[in-house]
PDB file of N, CA and C in Angstrom:
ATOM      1  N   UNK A   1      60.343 113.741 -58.752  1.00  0.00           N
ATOM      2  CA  UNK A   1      60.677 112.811 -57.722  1.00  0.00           C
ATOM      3  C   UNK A   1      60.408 111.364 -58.155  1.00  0.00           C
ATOM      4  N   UNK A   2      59.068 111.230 -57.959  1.00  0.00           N
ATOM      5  CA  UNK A   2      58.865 109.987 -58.675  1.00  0.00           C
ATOM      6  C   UNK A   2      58.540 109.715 -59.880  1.00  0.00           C
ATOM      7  N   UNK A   3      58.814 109.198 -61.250  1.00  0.00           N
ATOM      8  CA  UNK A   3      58.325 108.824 -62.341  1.00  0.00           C
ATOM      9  C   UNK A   3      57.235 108.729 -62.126  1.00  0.00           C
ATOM     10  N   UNK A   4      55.953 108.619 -63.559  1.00  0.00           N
ATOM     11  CA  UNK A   4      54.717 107.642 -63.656  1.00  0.00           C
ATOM     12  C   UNK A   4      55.473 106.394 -64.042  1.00  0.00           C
ATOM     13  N   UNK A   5      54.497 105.759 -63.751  1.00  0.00           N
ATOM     14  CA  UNK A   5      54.706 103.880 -64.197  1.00  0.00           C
ATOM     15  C   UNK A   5      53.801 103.657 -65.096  1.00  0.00           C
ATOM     16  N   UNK A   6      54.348 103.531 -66.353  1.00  0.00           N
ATOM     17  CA  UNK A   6      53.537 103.306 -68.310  1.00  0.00           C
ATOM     18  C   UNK A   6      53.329 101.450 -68.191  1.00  0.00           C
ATOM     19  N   UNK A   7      52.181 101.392 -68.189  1.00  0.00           N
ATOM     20  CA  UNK A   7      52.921  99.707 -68.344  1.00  0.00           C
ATOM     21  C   UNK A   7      52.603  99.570 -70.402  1.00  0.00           C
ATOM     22  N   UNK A   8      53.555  98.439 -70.605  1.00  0.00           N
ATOM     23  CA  UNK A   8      54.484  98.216 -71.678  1.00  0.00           C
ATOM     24  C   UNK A   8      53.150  97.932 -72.558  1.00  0.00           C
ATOM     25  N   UNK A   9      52.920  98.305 -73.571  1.00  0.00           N
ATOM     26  CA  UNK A   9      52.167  97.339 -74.992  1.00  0.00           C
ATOM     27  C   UNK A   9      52.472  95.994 -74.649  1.00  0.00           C
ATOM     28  N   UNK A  10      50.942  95.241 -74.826  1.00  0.00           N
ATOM     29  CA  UNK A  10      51.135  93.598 -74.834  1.00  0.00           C
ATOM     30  C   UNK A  10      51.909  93.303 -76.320  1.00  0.00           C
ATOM     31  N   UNK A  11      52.764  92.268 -75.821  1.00  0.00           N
ATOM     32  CA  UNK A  11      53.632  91.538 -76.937  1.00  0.00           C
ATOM     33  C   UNK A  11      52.976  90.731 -77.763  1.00  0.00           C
ATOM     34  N   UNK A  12      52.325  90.585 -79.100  1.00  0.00           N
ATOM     35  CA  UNK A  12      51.729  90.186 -79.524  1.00  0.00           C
ATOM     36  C   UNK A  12      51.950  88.572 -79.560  1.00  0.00           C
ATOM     37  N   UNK A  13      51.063  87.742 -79.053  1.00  0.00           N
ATOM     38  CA  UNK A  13      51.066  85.886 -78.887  1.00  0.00           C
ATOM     39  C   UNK A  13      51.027  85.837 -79.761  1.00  0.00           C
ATOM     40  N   UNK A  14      51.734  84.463 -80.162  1.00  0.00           N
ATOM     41  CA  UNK A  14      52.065  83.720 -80.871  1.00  0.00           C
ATOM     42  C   UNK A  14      50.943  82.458 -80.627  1.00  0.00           C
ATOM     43  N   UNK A  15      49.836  82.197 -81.878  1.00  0.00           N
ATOM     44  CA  UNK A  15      48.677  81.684 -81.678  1.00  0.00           C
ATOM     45  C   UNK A  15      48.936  79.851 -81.989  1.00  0.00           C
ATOM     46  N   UNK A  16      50.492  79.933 -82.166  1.00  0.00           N
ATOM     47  CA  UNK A  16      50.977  78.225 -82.399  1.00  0.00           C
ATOM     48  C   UNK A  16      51.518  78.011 -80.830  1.00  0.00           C
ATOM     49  N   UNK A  17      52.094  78.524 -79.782  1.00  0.00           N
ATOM     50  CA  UNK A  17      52.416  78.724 -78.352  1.00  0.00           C
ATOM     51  C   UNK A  17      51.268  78.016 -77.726  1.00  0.00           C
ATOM     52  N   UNK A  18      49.643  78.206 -78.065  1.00  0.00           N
ATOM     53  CA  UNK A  18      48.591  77.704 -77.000  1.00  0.00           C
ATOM     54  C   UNK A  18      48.467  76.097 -77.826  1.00  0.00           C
ATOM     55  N   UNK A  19      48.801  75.815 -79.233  1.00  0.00           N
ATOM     56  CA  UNK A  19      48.776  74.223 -79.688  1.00  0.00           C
ATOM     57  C   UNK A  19      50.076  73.459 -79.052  1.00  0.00           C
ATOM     58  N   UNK A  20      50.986  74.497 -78.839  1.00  0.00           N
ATOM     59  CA  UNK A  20      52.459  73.236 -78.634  1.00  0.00           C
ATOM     60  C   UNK A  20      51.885  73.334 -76.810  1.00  0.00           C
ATOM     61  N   UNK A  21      51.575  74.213 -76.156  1.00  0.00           N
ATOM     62  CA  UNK A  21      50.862  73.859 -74.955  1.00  0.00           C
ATOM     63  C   UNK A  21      50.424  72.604 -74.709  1.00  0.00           C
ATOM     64  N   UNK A  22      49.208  72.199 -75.717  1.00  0.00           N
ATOM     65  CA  UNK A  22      48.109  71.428 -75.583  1.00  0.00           C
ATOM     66  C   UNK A  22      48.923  69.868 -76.200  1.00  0.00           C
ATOM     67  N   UNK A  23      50.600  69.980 -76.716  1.00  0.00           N
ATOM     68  CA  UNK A  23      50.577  68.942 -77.254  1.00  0.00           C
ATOM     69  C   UNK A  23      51.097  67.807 -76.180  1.00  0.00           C
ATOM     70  N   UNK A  24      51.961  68.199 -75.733  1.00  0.00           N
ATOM     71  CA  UNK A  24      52.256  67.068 -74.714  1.00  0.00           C
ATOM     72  C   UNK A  24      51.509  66.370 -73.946  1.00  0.00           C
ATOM     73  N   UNK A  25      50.098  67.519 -73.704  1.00  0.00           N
ATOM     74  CA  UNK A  25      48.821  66.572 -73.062  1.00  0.00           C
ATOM     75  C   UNK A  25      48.196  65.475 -73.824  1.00  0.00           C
ATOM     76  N   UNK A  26      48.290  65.711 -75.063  1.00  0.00           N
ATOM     77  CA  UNK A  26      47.483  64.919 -76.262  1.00  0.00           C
ATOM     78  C   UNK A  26      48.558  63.566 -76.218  1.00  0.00           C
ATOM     79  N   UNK A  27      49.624  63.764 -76.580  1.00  0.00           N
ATOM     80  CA  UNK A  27      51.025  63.080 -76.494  1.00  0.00           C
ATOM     81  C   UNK A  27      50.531  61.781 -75.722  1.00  0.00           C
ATOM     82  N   UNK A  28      50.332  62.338 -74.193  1.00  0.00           N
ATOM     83  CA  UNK A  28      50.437  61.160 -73.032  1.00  0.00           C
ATOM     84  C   UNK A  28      48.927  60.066 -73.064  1.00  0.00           C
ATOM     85  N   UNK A  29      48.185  61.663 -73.811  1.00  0.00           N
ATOM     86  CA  UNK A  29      46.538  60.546 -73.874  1.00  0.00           C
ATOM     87  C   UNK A  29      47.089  59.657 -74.869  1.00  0.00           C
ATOM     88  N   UNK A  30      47.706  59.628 -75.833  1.00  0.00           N
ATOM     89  CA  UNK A  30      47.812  59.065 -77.328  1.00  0.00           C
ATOM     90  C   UNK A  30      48.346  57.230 -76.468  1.00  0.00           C
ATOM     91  N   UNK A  31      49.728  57.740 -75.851  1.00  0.00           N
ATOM     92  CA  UNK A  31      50.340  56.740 -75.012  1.00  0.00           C
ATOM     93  C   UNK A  31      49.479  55.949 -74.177  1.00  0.00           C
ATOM     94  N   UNK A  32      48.858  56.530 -73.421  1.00  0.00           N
ATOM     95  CA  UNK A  32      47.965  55.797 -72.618  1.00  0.00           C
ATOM     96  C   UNK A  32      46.813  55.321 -73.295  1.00  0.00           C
ATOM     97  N   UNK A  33      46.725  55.355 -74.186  1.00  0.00           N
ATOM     98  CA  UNK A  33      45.356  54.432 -74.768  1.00  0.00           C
ATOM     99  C   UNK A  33      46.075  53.775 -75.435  1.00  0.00           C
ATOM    100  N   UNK A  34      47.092  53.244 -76.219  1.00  0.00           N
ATOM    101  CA  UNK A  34      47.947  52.372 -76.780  1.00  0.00           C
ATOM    102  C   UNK A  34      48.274  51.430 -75.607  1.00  0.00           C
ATOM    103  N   UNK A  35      49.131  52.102 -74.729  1.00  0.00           N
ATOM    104  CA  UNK A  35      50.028  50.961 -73.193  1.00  0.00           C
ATOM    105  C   UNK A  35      48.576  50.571 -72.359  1.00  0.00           C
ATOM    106  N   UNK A  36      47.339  50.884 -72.129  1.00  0.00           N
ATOM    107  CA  UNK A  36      46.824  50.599 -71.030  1.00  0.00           C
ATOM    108  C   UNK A  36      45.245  50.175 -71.521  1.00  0.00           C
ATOM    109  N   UNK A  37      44.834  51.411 -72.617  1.00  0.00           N
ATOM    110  CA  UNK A  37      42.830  51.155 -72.565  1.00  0.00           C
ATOM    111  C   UNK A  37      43.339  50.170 -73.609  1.00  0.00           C
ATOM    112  N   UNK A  38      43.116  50.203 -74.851  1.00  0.00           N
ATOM    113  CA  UNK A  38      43.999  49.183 -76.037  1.00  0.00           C
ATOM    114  C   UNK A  38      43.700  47.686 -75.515  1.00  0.00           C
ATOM    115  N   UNK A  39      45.032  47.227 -74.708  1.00  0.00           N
ATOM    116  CA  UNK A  39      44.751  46.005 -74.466  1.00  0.00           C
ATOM    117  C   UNK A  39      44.030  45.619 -73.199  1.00  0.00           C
ATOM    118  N   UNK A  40      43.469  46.540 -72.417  1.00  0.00           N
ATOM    119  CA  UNK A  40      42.464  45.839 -71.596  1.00  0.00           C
ATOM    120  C   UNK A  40      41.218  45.638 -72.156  1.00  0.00           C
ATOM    121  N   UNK A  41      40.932  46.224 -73.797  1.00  0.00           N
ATOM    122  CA  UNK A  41      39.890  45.847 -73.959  1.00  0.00           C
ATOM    123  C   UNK A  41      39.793  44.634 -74.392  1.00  0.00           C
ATOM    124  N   UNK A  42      40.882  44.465 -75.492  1.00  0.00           N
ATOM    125  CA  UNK A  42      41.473  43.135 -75.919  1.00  0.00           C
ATOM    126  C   UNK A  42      41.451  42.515 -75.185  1.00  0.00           C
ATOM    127  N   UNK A  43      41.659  42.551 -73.786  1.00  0.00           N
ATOM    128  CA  UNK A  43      41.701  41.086 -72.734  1.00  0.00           C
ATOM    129  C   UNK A  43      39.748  41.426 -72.527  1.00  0.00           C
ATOM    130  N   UNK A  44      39.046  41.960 -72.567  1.00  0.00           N
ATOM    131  CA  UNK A  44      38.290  41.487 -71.854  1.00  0.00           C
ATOM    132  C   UNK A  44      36.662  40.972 -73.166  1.00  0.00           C
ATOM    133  N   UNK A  45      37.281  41.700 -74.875  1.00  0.00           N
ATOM    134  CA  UNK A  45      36.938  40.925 -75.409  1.00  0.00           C
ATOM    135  C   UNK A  45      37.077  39.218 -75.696  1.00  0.00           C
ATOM    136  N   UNK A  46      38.292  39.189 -75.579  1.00  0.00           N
ATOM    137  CA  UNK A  46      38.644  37.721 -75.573  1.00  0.00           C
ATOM    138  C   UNK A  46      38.084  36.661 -74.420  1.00  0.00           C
ATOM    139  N   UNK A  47      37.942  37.525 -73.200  1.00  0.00           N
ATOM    140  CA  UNK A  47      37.482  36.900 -72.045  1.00  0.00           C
ATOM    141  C   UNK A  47      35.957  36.319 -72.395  1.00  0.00           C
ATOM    142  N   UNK A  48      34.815  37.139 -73.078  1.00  0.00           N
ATOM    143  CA  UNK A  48      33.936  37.519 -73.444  1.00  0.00           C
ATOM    144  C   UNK A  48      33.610  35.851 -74.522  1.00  0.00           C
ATOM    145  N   UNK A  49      34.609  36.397 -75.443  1.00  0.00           N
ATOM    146  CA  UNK A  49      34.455  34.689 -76.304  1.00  0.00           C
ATOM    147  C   UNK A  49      34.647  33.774 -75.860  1.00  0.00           C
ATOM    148  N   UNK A  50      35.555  33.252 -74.922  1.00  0.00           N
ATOM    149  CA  UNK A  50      35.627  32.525 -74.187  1.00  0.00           C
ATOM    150  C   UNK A  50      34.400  31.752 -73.109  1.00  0.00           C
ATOM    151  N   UNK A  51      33.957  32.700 -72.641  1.00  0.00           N
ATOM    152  CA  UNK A  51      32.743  32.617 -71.846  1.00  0.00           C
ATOM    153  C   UNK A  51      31.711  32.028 -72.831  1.00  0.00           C
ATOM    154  N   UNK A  52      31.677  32.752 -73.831  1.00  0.00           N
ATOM    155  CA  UNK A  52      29.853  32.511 -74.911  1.00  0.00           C
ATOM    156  C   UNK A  52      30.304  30.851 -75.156  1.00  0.00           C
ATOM    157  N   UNK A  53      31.694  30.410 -75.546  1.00  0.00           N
ATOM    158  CA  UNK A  53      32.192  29.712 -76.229  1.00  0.00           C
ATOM    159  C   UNK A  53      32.002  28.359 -75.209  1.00  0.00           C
ATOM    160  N   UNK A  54      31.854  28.635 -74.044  1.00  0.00           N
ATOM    161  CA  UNK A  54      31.598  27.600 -72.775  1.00  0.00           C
ATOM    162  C   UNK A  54      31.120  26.415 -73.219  1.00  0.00           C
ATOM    163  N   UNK A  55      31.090  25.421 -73.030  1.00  0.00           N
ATOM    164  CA  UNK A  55      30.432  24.119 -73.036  1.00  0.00           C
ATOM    165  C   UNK A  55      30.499  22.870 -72.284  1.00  0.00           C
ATOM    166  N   UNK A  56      29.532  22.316 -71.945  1.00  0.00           N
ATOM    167  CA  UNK A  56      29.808  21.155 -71.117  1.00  0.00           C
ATOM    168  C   UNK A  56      31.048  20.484 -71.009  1.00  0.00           C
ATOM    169  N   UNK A  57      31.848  19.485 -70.528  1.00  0.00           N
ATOM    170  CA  UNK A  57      32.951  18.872 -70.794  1.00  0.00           C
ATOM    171  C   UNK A  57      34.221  19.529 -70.978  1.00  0.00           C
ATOM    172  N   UNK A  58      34.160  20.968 -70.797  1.00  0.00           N
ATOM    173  CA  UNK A  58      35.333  21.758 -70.897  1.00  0.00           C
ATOM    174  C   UNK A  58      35.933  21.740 -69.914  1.00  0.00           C
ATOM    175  N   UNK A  59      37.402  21.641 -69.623  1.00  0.00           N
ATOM    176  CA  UNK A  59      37.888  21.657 -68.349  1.00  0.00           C
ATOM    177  C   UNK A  59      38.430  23.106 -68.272  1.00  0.00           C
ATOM    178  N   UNK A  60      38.222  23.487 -66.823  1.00  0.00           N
ATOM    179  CA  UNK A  60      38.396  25.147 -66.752  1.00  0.00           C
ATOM    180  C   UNK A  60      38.629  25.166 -65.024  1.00  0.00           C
ATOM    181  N   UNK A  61      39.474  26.842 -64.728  1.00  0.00           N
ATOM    182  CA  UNK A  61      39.897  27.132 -63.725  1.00  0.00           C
ATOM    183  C   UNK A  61      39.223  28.591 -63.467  1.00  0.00           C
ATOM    184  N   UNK A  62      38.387  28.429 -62.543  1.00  0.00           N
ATOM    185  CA  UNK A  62      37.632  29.752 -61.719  1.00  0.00           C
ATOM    186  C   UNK A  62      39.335  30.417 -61.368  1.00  0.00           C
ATOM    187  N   UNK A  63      38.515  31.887 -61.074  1.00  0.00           N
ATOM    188  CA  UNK A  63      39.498  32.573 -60.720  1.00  0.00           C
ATOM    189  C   UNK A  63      39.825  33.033 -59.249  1.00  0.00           C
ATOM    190  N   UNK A  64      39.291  31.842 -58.693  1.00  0.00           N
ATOM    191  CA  UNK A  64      39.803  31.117 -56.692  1.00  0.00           C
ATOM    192  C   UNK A  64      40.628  30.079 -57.010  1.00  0.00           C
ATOM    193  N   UNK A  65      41.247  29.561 -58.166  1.00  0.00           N
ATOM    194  CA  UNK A  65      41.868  28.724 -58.878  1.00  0.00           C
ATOM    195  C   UNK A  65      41.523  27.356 -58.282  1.00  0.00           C
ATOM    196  N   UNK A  66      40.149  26.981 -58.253  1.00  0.00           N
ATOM    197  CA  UNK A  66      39.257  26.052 -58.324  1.00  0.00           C
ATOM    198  C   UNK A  66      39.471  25.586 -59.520  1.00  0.00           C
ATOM    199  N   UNK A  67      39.647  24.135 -60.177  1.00  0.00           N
ATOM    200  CA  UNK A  67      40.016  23.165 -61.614  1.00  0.00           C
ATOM    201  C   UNK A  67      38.480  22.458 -61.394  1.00  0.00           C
ATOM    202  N   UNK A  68      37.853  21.855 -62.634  1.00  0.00           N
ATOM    203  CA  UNK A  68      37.018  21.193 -63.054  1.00  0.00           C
ATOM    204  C   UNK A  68      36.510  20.954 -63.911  1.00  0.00           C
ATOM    205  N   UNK A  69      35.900  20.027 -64.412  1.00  0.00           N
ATOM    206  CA  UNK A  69      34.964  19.755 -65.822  1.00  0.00           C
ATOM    207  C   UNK A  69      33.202  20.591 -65.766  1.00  0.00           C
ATOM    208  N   UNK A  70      32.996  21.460 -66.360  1.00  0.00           N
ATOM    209  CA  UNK A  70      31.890  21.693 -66.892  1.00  0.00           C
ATOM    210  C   UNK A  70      31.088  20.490 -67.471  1.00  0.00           C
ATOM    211  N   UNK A  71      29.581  20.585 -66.006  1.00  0.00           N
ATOM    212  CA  UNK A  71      28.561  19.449 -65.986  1.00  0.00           C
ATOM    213  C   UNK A  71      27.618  20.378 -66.508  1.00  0.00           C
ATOM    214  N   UNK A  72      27.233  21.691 -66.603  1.00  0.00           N
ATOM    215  CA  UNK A  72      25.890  22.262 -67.258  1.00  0.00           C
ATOM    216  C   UNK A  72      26.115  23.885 -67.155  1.00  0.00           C
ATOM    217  N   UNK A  73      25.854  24.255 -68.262  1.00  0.00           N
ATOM    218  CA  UNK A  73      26.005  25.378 -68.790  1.00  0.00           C
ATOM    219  C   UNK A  73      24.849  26.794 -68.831  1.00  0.00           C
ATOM    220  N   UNK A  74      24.537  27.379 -68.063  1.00  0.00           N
ATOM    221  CA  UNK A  74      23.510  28.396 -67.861  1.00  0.00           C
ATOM    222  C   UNK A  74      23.350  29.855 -68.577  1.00  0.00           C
ATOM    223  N   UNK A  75      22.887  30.286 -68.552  1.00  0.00           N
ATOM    224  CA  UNK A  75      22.821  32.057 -69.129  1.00  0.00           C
ATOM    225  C   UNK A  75      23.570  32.540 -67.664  1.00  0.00           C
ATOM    226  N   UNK A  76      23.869  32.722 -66.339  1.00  0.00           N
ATOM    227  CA  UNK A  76      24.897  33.507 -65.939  1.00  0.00           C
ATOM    228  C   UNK A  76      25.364  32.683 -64.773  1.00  0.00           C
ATOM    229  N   UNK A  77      25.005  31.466 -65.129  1.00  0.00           N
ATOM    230  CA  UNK A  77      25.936  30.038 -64.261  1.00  0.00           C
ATOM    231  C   UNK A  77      26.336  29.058 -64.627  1.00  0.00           C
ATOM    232  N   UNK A  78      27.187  28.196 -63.912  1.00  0.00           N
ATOM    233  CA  UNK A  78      28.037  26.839 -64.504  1.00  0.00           C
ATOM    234  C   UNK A  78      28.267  25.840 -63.607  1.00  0.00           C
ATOM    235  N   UNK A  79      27.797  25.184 -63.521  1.00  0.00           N
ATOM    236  CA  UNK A  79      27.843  24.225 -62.584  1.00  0.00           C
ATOM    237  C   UNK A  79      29.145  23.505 -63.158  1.00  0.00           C
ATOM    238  N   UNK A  80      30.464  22.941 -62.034  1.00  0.00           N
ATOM    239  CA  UNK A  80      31.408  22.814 -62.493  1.00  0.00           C
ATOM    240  C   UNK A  80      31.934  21.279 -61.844  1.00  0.00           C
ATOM    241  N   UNK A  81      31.825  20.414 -61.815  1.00  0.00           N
ATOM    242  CA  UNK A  81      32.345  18.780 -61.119  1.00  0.00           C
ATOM    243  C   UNK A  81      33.518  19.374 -60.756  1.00  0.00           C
ATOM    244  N   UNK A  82      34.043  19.186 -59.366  1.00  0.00           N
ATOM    245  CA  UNK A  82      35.736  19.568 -58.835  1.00  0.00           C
ATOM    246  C   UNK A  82      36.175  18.037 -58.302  1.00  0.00           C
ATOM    247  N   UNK A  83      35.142  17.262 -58.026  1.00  0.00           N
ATOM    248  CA  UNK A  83      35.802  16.102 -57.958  1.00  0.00           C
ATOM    249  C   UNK A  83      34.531  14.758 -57.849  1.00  0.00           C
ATOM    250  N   UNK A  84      34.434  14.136 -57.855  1.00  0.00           N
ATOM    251  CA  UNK A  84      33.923  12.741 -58.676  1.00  0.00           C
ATOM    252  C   UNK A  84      32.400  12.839 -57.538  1.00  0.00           C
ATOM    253  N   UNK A  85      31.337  13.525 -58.280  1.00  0.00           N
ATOM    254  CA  UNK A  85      30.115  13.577 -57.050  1.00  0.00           C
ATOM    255  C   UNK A  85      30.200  14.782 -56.593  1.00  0.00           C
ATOM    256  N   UNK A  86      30.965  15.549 -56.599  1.00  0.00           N
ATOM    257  CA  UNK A  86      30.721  16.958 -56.034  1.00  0.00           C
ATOM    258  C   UNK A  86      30.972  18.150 -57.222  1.00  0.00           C
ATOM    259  N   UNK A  87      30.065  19.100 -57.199  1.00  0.00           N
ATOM    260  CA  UNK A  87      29.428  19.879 -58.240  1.00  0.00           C
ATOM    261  C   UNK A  87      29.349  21.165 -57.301  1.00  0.00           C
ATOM    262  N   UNK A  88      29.912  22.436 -57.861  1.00  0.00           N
ATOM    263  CA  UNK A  88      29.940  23.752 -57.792  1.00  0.00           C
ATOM    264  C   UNK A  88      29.131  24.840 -58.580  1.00  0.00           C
ATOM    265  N   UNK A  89      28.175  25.275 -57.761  1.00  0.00           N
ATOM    266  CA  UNK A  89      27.916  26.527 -59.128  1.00  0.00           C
ATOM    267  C   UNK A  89      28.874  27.603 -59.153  1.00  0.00           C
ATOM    268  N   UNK A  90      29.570  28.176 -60.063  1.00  0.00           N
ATOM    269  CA  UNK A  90      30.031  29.251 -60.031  1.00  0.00           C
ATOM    270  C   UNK A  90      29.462  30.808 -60.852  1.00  0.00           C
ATOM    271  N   UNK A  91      29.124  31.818 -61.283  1.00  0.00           N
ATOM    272  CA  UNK A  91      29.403  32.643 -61.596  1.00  0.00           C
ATOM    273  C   UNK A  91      29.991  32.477 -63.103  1.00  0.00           C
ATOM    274  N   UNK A  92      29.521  32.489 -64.454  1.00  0.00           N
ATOM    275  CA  UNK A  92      30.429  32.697 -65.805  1.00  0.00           C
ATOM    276  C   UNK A  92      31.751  33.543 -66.210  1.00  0.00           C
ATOM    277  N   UNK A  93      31.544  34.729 -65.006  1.00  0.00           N
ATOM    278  CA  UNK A  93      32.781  35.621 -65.456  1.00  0.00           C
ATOM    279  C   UNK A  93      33.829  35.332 -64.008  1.00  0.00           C
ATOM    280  N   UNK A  94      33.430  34.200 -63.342  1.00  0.00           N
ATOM    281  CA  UNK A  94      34.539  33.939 -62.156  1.00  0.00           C
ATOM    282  C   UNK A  94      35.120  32.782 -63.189  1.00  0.00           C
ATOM    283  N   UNK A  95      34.742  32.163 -64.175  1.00  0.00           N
ATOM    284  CA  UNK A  95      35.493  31.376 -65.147  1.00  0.00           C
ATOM    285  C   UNK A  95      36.721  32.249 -65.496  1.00  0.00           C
ATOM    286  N   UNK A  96      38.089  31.960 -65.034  1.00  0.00           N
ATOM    287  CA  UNK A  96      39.380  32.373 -66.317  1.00  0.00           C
ATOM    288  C   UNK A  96      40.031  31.783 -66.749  1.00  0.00           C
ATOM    289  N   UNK A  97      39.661  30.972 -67.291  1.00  0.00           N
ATOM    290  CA  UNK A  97      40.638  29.958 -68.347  1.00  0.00           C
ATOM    291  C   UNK A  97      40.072  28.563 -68.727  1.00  0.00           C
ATOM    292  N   UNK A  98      40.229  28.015 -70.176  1.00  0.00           N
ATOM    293  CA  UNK A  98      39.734  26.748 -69.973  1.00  0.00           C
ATOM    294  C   UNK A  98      41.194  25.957 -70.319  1.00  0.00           C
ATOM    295  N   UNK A  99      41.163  25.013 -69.975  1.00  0.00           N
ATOM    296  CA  UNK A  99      42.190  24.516 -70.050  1.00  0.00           C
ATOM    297  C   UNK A  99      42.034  23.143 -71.000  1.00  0.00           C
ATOM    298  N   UNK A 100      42.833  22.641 -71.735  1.00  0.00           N
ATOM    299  CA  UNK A 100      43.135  21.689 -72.621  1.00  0.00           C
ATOM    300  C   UNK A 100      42.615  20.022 -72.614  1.00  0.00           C
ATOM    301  N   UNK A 101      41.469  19.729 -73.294  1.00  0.00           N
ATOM    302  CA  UNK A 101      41.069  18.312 -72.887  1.00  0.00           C
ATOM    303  C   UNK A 101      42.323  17.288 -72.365  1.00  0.00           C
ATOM    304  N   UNK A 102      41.683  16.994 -71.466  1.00  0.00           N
ATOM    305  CA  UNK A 102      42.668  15.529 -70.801  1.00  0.00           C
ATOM    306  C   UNK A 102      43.624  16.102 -69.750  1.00  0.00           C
ATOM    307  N   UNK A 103      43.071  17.412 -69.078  1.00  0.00           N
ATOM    308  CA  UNK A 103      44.212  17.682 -68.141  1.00  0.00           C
ATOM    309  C   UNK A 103      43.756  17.606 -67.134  1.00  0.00           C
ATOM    310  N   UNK A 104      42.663  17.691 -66.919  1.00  0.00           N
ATOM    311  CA  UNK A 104      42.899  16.906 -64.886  1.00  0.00           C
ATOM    312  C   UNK A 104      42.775  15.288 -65.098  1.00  0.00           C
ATOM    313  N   UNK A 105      43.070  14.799 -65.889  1.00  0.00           N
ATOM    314  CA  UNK A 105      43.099  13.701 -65.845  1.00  0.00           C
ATOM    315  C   UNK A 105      44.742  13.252 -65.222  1.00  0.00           C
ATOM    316  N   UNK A 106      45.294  13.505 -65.861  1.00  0.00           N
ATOM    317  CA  UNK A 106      46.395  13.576 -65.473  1.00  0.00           C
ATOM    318  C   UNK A 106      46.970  14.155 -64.091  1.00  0.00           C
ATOM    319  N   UNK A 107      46.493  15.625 -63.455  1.00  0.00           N
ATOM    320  CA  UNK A 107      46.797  15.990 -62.427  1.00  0.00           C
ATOM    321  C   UNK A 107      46.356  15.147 -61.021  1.00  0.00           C
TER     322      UNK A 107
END
């Protein structure tokens, strides 16, 4: 009436099947540390020199895009002139950018 049910011999794996698995995952890490970790470190080494590199008389833009000349230079502050008598402390890593002698002169 009814058959038994044999189940089949395992098909012997193919032990290169579990590497081509694993490659497309490796693939996207490879990509994503090139397009994304890569140069954010690059930006935030450079940020880094920038900062050590600080000095009085530098003209620079906080990143509230506050402009001013650097009046005194601290281990993790900066007091910054924004306009003739008035002086800001800011924060060293709220510094992003210095900008080019002789330009708020002009602005």
């Amino acid at each position: 009436m009814i058959s038994d049910a044999f189940a089949q011999a395992a098909a012997g794996s193919d032990p290169t099947s579990s590497w081509m698995g694993l490659l497309p995952m490796v693939l996207m890490f490879v990509v994503l540390y090139f397009l994304m970790i890569r140069p954010q470190q690059k930006r935030a080494k450079e940020h880094k020199s920038l900062l050590d590199a600080l000095a009085a008389g530098d003209e620079v833009i906080t990143q509230g895009g506050i402009a001013g000349k650097v009046t005194n230079v601290g281990d993790s502050f900066v007091k910054v002139e924004i306009a003739s008598g008035v002086e800001i402390t800011v924060q060293k890593p709220a510094i992003s950018a210095v900008l080019p002698k002789g330009t708020l002169k002009n602005a």
